[in-house]
Protein backbone atom coordinates (compact mmCIF):
# COMPACT_ATOMS: atom_id res chain seq x y z
CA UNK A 1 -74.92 -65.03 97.56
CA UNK A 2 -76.71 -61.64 98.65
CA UNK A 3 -79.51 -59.83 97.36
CA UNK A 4 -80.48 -55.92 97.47
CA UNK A 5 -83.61 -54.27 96.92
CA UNK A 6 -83.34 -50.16 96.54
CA UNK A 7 -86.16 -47.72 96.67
CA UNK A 8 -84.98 -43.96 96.31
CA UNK A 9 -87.20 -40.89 95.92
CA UNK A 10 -86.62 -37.03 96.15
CA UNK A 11 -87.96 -33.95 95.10
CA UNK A 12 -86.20 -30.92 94.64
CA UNK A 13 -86.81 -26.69 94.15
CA UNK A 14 -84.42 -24.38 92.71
CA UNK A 15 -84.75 -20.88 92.52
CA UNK A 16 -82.44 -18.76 90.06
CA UNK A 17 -82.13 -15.42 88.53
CA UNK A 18 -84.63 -16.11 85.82
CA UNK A 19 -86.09 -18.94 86.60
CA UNK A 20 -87.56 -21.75 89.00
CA UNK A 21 -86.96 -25.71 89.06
CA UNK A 22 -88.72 -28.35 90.54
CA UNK A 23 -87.06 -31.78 90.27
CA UNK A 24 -88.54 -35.27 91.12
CA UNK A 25 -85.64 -38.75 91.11
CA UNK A 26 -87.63 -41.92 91.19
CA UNK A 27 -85.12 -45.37 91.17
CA UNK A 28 -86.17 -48.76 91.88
CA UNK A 29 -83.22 -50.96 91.79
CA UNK A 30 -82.60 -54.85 92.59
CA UNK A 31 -78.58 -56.12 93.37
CA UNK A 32 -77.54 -59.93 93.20
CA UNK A 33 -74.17 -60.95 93.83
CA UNK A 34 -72.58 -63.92 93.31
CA UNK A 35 -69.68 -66.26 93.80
CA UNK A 36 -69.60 -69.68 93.18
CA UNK A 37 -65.75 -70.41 93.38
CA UNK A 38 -63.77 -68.79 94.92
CA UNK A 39 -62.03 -67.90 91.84
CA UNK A 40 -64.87 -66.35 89.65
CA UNK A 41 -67.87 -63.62 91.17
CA UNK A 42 -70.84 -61.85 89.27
CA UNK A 43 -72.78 -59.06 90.34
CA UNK A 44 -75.58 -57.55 88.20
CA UNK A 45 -77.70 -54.91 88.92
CA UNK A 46 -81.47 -53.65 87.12
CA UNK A 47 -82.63 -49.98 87.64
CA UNK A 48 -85.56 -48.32 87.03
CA UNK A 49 -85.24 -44.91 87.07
CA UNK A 50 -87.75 -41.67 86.20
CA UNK A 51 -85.66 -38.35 86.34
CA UNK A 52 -87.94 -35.04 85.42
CA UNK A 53 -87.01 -31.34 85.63
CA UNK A 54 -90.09 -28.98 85.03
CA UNK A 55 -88.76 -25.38 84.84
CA UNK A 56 -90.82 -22.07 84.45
CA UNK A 57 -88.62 -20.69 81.37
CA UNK A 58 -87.67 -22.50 78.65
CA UNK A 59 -84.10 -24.55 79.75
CA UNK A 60 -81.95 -26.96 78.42
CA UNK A 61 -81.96 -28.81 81.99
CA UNK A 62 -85.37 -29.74 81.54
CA UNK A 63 -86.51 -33.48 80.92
CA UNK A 64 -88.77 -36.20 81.92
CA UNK A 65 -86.97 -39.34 81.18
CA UNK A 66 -87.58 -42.82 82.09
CA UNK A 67 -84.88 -45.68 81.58
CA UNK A 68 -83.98 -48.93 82.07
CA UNK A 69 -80.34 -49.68 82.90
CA UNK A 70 -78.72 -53.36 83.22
CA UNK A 71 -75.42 -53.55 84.59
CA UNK A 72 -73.44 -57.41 84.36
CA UNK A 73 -70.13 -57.76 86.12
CA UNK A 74 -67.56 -60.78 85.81
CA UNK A 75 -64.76 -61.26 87.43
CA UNK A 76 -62.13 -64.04 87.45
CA UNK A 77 -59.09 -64.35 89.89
CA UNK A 78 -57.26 -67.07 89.01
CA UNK A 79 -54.53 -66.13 91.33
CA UNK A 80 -54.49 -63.61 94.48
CA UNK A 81 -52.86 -60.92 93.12
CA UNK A 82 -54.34 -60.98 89.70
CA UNK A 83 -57.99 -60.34 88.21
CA UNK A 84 -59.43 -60.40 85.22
CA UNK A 85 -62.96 -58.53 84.60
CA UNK A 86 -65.90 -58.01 82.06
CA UNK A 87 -68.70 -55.67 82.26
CA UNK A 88 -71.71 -55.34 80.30
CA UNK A 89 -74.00 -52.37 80.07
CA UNK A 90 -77.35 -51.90 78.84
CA UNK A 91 -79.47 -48.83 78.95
CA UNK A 92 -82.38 -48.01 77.21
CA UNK A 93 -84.12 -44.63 78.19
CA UNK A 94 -86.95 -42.02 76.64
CA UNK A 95 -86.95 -38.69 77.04
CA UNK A 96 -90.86 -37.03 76.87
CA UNK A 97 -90.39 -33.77 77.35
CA UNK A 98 -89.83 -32.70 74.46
CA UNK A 99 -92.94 -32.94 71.58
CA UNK A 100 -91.42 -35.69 69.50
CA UNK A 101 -90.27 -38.07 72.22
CA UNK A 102 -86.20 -38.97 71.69
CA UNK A 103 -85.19 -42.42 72.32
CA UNK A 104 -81.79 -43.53 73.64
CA UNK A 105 -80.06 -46.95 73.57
CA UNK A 106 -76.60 -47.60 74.88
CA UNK A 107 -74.57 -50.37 74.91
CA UNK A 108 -71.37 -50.45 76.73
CA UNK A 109 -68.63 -53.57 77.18
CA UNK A 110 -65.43 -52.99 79.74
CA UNK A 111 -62.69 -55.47 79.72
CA UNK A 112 -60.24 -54.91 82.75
CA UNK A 113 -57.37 -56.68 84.37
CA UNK A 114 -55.58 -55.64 87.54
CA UNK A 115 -52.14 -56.90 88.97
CA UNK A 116 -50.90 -56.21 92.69
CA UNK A 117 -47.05 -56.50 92.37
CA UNK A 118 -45.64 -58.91 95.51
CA UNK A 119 -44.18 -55.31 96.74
CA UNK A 120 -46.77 -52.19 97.51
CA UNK A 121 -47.63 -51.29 93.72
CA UNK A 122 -51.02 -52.42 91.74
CA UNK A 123 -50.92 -52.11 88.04
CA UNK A 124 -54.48 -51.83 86.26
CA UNK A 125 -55.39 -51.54 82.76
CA UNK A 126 -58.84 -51.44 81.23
CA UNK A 127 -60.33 -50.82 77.73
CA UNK A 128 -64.23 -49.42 77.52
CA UNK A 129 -66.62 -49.36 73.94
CA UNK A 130 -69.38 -47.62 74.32
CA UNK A 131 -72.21 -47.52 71.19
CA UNK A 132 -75.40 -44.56 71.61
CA UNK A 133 -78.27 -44.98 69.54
CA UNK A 134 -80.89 -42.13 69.34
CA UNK A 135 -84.20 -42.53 67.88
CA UNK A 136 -84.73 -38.89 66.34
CA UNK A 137 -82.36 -35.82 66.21
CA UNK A 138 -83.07 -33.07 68.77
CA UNK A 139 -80.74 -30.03 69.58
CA UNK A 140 -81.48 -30.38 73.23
CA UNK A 141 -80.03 -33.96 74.38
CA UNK A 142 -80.47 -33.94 78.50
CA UNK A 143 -76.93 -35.12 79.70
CA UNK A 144 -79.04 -37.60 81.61
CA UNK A 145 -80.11 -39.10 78.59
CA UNK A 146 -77.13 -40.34 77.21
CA UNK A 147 -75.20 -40.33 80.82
CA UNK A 148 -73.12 -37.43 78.78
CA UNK A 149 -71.98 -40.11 76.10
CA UNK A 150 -72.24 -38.63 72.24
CA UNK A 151 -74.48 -40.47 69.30
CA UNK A 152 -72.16 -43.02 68.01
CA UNK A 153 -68.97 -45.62 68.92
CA UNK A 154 -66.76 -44.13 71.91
CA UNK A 155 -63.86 -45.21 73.42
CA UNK A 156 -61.86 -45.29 76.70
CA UNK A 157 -58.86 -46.92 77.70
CA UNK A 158 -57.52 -46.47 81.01
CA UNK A 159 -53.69 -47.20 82.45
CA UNK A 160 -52.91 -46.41 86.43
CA UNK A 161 -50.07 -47.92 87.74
CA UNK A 162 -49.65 -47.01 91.73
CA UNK A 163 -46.43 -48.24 93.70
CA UNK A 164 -44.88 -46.89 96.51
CA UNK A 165 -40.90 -46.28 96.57
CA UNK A 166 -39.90 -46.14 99.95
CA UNK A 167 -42.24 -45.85 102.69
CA UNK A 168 -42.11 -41.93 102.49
CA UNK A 169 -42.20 -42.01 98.77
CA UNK A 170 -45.31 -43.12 96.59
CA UNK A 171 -45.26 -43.21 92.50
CA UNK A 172 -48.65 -42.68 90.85
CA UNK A 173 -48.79 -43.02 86.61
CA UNK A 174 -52.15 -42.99 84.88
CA UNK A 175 -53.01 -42.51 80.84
CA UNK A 176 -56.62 -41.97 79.33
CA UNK A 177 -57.46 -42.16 75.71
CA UNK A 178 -60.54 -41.34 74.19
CA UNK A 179 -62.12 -40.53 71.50
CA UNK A 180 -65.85 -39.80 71.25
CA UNK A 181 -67.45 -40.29 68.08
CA UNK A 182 -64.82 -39.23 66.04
CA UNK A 183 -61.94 -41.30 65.14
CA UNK A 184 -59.67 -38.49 66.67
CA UNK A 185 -58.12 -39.86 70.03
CA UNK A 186 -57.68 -37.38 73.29
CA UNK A 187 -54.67 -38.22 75.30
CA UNK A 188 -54.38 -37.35 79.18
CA UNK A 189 -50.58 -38.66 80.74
CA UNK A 190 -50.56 -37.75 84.90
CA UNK A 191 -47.53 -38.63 86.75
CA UNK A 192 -47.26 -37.81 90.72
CA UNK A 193 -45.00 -38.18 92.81
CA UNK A 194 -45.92 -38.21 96.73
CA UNK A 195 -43.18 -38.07 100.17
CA UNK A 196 -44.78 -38.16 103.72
CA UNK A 197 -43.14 -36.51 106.07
């Protein structure tokens, strides 16, 4: 069982071309981990967290938002070389700067398993649903807001399969699908292949 308590702060200035940025990062954050049996662990973490950007021209960088974030993390091992995990997000943040305050509420689950082959090669798959809510419709949405997720259901599954050939030779495979917010699906494939000399 272990505990951590987080207190960050800074405050920034940016000068540019046409304008000038101050920037001020507030987070307040509290870490518990876990493990009863050996077999099963949980680590969950609550942030506080006020991000602002004042800037002297009008800019789409600027915010003041304040949000909450929970983060839940299961894991389950029933054997040494395989695990089995679940994570559960919660964020719920504001954004003031603009006149009519815009709300945000996210909700994301993960479900992810990883196997380490008896030879030198893990396998590791994971599937991700992530649901934005937003309060009122703005043009300007601060990537901060929404941690650069669009309004609406998004997906992610991952595949990255690493395993190493010979001891000069190492294999790496990986696959990400997405789609975000629209039922069409982005597909990235990556294959490498790796000698040491």
């Amino acid at each position: 069982l272990s505990l951590r308590l987080r207190f960050e702060q800074a405050r920034g200035f940016s000068q540019y071309a046409l304008a000038n940025e101050r920037s001020y990062r507030r987070e307040r954050s509290l870490r518990l981990r876990a493990q009863p049996v050996t077999e099963i662990g949980f680590q969950g973490d609550l942030a506080f967290t006020n991000d602002d950007v004042a800037s002297t021209t009008s800019s789409n960088r600027a915010r003041a938002i304040d949000a909450t974030t929970f983060t839940g993390d299961f894991s389950y091992r029933p054997q040494q070389r395989v695990e089995v995990g679940f994570v559960l997000s919660l964020k719920s943040a504001v954004n003031s700067y603009t006149a009519a305050p815009v709300e945000a509420s996210i909700a994301t689950q993960a479900l992810r398993s990883t196997v380490s082959f008896d030879g030198p090669g893990r396998l590791r798959l994971e599937i991700e649903r992530s649901e934005v809510k937003l309060t009122a419709t703005s043009d300007i949405i601060p990537y901060e807001l929404t941690d650069g997720k669009p309004e609406g259901q998004s997906w992610v599954i991952r595949f990255n399969l690493d395993y190493r050939i010979t001891s000069f030779l190492q294999a790496t495979t990986s696959y990400v699908g997405r789609t975000e917010g629209s039922p069409k699906l982005l597909n990235t494939i990556r294959a490498e292949v790796r000698a040491f000399f």
